[in-house]
C-alpha atoms as a PDB file:
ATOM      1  CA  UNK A   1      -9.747   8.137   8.875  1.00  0.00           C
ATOM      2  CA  UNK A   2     -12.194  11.007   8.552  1.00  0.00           C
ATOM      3  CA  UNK A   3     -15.103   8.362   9.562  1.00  0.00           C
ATOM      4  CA  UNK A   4     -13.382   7.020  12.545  1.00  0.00           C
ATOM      5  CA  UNK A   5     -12.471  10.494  13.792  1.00  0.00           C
ATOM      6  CA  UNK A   6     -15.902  11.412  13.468  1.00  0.00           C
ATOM      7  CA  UNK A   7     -17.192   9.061  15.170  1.00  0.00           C
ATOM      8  CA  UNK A   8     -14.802   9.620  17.930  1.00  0.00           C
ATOM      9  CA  UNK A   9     -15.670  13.309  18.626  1.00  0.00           C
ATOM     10  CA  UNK A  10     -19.672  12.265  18.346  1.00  0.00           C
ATOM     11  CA  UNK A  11     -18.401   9.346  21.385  1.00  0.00           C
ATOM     12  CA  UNK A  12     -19.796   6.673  19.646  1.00  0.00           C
ATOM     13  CA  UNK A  13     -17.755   4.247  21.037  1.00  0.00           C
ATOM     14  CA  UNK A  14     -19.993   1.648  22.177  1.00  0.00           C
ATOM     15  CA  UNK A  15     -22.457  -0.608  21.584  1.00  0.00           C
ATOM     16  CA  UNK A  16     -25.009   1.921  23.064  1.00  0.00           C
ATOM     17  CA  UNK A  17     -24.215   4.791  21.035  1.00  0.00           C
ATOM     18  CA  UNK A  18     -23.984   2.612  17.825  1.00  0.00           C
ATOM     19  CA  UNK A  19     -25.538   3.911  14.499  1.00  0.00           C
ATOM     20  CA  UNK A  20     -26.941   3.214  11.683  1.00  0.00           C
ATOM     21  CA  UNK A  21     -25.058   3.512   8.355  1.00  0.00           C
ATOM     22  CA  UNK A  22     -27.964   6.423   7.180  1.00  0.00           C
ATOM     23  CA  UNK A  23     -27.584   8.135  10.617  1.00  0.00           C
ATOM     24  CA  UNK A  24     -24.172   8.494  10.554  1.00  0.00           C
ATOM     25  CA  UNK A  25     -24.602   9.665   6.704  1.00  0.00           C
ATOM     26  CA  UNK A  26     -26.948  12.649   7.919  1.00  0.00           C
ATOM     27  CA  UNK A  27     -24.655  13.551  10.840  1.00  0.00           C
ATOM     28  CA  UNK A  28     -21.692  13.533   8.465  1.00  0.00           C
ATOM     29  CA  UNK A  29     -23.846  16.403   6.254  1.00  0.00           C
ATOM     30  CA  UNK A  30     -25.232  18.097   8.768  1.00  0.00           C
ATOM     31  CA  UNK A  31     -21.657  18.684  10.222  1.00  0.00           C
ATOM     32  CA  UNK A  32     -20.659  19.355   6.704  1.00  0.00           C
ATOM     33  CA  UNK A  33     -18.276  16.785   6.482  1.00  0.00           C
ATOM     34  CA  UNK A  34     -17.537  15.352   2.363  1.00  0.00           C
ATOM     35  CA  UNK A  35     -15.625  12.275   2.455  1.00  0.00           C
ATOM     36  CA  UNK A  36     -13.898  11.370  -0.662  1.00  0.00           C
ATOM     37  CA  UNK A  37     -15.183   7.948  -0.902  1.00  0.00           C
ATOM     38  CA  UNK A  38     -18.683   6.336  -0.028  1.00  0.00           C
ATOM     39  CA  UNK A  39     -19.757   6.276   3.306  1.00  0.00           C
ATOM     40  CA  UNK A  40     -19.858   2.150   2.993  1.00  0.00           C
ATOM     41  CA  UNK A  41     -16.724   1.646   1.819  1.00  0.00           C
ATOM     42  CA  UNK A  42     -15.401   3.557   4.602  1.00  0.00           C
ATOM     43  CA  UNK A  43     -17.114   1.724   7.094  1.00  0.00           C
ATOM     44  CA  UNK A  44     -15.897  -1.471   5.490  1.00  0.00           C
ATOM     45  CA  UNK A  45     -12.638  -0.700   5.238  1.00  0.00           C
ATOM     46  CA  UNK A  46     -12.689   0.445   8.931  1.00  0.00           C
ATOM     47  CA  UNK A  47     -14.088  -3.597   9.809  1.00  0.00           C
ATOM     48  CA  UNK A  48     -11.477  -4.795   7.705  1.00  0.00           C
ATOM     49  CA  UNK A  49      -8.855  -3.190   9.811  1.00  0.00           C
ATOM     50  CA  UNK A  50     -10.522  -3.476  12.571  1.00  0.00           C
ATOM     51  CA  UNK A  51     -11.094   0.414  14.051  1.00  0.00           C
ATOM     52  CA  UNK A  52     -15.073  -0.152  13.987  1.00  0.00           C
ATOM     53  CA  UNK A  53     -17.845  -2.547  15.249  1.00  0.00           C
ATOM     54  CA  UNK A  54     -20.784  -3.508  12.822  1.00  0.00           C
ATOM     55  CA  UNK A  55     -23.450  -5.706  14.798  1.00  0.00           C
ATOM     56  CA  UNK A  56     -26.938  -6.264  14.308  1.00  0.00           C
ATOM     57  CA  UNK A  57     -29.234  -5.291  17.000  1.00  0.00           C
ATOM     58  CA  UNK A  58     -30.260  -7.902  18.712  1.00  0.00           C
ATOM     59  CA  UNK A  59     -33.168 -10.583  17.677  1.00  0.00           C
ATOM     60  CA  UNK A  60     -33.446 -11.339  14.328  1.00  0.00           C
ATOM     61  CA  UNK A  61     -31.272  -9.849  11.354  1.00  0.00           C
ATOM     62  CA  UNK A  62     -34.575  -9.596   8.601  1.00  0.00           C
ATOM     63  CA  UNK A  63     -37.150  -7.498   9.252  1.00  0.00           C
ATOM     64  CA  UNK A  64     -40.597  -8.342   7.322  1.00  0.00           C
ATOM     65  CA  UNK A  65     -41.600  -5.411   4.978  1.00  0.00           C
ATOM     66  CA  UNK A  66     -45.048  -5.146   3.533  1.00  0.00           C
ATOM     67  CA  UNK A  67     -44.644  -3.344  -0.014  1.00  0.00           C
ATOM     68  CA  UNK A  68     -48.301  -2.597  -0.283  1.00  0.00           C
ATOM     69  CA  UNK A  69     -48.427  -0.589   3.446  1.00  0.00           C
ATOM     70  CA  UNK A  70     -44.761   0.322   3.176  1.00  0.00           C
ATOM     71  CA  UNK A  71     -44.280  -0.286   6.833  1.00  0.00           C
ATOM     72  CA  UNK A  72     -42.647  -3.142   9.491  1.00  0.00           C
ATOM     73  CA  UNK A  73     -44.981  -6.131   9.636  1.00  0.00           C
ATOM     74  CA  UNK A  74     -43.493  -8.356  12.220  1.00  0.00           C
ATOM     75  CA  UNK A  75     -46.872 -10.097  13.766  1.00  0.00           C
ATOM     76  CA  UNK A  76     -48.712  -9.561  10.715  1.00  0.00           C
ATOM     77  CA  UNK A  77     -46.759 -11.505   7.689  1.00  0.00           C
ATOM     78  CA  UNK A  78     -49.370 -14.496   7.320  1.00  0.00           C
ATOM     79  CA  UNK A  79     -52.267 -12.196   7.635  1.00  0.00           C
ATOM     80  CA  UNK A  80     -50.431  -9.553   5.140  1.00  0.00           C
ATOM     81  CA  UNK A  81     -50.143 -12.278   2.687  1.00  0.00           C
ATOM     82  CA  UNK A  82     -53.759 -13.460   2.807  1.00  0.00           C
ATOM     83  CA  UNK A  83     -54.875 -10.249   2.533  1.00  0.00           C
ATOM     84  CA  UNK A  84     -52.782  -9.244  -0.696  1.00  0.00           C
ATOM     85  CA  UNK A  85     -52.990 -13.134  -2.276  1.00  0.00           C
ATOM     86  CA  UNK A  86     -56.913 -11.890  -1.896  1.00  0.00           C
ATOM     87  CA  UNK A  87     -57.214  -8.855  -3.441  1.00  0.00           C
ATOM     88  CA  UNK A  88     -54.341 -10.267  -6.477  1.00  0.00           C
ATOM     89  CA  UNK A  89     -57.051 -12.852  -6.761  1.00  0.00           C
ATOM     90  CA  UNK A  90     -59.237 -10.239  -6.720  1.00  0.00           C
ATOM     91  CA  UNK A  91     -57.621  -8.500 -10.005  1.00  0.00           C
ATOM     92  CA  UNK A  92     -57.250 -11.851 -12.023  1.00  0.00           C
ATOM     93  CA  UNK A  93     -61.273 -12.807 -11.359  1.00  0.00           C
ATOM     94  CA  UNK A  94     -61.967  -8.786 -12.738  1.00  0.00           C
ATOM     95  CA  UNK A  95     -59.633  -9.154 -15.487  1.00  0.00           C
ATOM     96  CA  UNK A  96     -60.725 -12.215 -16.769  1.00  0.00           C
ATOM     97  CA  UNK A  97     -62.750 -12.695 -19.919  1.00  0.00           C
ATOM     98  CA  UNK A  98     -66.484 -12.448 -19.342  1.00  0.00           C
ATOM     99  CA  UNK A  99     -67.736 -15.577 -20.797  1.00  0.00           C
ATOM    100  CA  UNK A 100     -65.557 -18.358 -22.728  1.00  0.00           C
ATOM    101  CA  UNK A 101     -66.350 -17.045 -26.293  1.00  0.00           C
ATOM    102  CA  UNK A 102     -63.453 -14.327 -25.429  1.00  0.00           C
ATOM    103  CA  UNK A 103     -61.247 -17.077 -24.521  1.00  0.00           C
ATOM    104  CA  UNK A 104     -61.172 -17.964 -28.327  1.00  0.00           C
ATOM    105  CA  UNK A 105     -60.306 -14.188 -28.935  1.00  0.00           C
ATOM    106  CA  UNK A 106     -56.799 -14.042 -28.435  1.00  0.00           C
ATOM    107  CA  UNK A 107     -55.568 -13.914 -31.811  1.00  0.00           C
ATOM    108  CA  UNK A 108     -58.138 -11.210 -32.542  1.00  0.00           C
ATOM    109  CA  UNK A 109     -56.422  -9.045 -30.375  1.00  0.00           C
ATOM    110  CA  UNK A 110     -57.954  -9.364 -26.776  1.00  0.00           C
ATOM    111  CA  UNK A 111     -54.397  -9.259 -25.149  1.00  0.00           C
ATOM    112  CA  UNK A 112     -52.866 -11.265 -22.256  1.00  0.00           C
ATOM    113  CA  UNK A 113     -55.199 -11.765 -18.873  1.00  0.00           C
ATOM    114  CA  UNK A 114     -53.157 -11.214 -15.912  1.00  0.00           C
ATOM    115  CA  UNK A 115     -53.988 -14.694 -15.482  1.00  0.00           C
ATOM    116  CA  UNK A 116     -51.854 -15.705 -17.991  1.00  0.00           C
ATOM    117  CA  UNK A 117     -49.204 -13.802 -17.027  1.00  0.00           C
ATOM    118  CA  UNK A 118     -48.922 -15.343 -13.963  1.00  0.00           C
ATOM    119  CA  UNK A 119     -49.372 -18.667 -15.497  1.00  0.00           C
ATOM    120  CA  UNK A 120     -46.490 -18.424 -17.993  1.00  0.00           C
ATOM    121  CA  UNK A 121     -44.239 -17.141 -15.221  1.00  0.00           C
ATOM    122  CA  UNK A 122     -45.201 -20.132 -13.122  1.00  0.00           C
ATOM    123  CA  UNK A 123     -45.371 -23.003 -15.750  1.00  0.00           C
ATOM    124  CA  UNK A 124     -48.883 -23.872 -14.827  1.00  0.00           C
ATOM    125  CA  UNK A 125     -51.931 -23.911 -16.739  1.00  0.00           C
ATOM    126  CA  UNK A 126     -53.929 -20.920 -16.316  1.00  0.00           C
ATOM    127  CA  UNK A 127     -57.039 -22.391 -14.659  1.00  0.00           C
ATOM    128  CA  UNK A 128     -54.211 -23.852 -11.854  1.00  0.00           C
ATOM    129  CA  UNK A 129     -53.501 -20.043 -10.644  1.00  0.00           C
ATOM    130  CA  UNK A 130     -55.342 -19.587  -7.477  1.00  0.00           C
ATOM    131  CA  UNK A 131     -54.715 -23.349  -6.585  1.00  0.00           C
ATOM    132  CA  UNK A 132     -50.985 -22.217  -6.649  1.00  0.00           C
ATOM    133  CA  UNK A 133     -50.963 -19.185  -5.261  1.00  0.00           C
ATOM    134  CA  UNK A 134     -52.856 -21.086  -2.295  1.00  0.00           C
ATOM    135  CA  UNK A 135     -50.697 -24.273  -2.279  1.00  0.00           C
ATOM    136  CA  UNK A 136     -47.231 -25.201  -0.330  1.00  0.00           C
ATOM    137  CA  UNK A 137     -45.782 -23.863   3.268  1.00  0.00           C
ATOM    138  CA  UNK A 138     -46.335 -20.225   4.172  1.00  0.00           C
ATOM    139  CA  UNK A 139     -42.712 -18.975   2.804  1.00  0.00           C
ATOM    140  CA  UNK A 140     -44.131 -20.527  -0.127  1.00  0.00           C
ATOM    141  CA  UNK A 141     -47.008 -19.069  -0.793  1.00  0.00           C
ATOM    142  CA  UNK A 142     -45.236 -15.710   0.130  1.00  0.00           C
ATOM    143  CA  UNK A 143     -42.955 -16.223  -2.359  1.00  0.00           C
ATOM    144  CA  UNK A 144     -45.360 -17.327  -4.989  1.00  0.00           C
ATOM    145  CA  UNK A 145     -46.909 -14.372  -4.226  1.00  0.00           C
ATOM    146  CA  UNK A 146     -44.123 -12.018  -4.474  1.00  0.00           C
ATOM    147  CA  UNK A 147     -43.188 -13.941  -8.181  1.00  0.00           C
ATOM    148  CA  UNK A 148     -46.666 -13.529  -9.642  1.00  0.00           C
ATOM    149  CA  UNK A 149     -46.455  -9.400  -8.820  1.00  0.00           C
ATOM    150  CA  UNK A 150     -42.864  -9.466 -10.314  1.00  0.00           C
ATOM    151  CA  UNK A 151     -44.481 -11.411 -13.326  1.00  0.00           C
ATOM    152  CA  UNK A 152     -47.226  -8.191 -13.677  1.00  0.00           C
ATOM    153  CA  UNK A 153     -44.449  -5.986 -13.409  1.00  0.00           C
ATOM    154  CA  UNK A 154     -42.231  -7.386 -15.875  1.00  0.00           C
ATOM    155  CA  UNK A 155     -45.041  -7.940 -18.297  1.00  0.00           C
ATOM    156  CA  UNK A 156     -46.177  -4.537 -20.587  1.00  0.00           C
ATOM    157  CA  UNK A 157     -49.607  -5.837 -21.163  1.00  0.00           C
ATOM    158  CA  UNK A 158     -50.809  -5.516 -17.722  1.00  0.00           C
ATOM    159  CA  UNK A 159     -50.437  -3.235 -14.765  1.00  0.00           C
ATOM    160  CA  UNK A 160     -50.231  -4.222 -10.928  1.00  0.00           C
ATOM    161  CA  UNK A 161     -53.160  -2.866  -8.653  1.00  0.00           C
ATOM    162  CA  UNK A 162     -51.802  -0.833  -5.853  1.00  0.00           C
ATOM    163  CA  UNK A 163     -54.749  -3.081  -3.941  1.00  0.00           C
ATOM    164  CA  UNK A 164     -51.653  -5.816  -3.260  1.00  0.00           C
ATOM    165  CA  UNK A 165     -47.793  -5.735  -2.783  1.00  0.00           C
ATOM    166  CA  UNK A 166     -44.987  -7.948  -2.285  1.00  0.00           C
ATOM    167  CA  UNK A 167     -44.263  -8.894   1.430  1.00  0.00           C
ATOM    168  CA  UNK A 168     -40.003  -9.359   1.929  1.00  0.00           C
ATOM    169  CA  UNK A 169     -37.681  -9.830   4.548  1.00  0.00           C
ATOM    170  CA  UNK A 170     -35.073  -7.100   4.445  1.00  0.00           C
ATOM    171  CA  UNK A 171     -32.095  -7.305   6.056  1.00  0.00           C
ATOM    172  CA  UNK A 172     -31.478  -5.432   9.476  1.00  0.00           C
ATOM    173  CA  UNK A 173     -28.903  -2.218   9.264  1.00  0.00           C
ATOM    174  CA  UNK A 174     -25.961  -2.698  11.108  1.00  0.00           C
ATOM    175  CA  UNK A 175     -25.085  -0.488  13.727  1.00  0.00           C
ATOM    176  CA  UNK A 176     -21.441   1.012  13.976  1.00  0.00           C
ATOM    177  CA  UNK A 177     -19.420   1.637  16.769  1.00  0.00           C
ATOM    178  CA  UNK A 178     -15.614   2.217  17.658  1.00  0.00           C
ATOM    179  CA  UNK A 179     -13.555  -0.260  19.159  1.00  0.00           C
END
């Protein structure tokens, strides 16, 4: 009840004055207002009954996120995706053995390429990567993209360049409102 009369005396009581679950978070501080349970399961509970409104604004509910810039990329996903396939490219050609005499060096203790990484995570054969990471419909080579950095990531003998990032679709807050 504490959420719902706060939102009351701030008037937001309609679609126009609608915030976001972090906005009404930092109002609720600011005011110096503790609730005794999370802020979400407030606002849930207040849908459940119904006392609230949570709606997406309106268009689409995913916003596209590049990792790398760490910013909204609506009108820029395929071009974000080229760019970071590139420079992930990039890192495997720099990280590859120099000539194929290394490739025999393995058990000597050259470590895994990030090549191979990527390769065991996908189930290809190394020399297939860039074909991969190239092939299929644009979600697909997005997401091929996004499981070859989470391959780097997971794996301790090689590190991710900060030259590339992941590019995901987050989903849109929803903004709350009283009845």
């Amino acid at each position: 009840m504490t959420v719902a009369q706060f939102l009351y005396a701030e008037g937001i009581t309609s679609k126009d004055e609608a915030l976001k679950e972090n906005e009404i978070e930092e109002l609720l501080e600011k005011r110096g207002i503790e609730l005794e349970y999370k802020l979400r399961t407030c606002l849930d509970n207040l849908r459940d009954i119904p006392v609230i409104v949570g709606r997406f604004p309106p268009g689409s509910k995913y916003v596209p996120i590049s990792e790398r810039r760490d910013e909204v990329i609506f009108d820029e996903v395929e071009e974000t995706v080229r760019h970071d396939r590139a420079a992930l490219i990039e890192h495997i050609h720099d990280d590859d053995p120099d000539d194929e005499d290394e490739l025999l060096l393995t058990a000597d203790g050259r470590g895994v390429t990030v090549r191979e990484v990527i390769a065991a995570d996908a189930d290809i054969d190394p020399e297939r990567v860039e074909e991969f990471l190239h092939s299929g419909s644009r979600d697909t080579q997005r997401e091929r993209l996004n499981d070859a950095i989470d391959a780097i990531l997971d794996a301790d003998e090689v590190e991710k360049r900060d030259t590339y990032g992941k590019v995901v679709f987050r989903h849109k807050a929803y903004r709350y409102h009283l009845i």
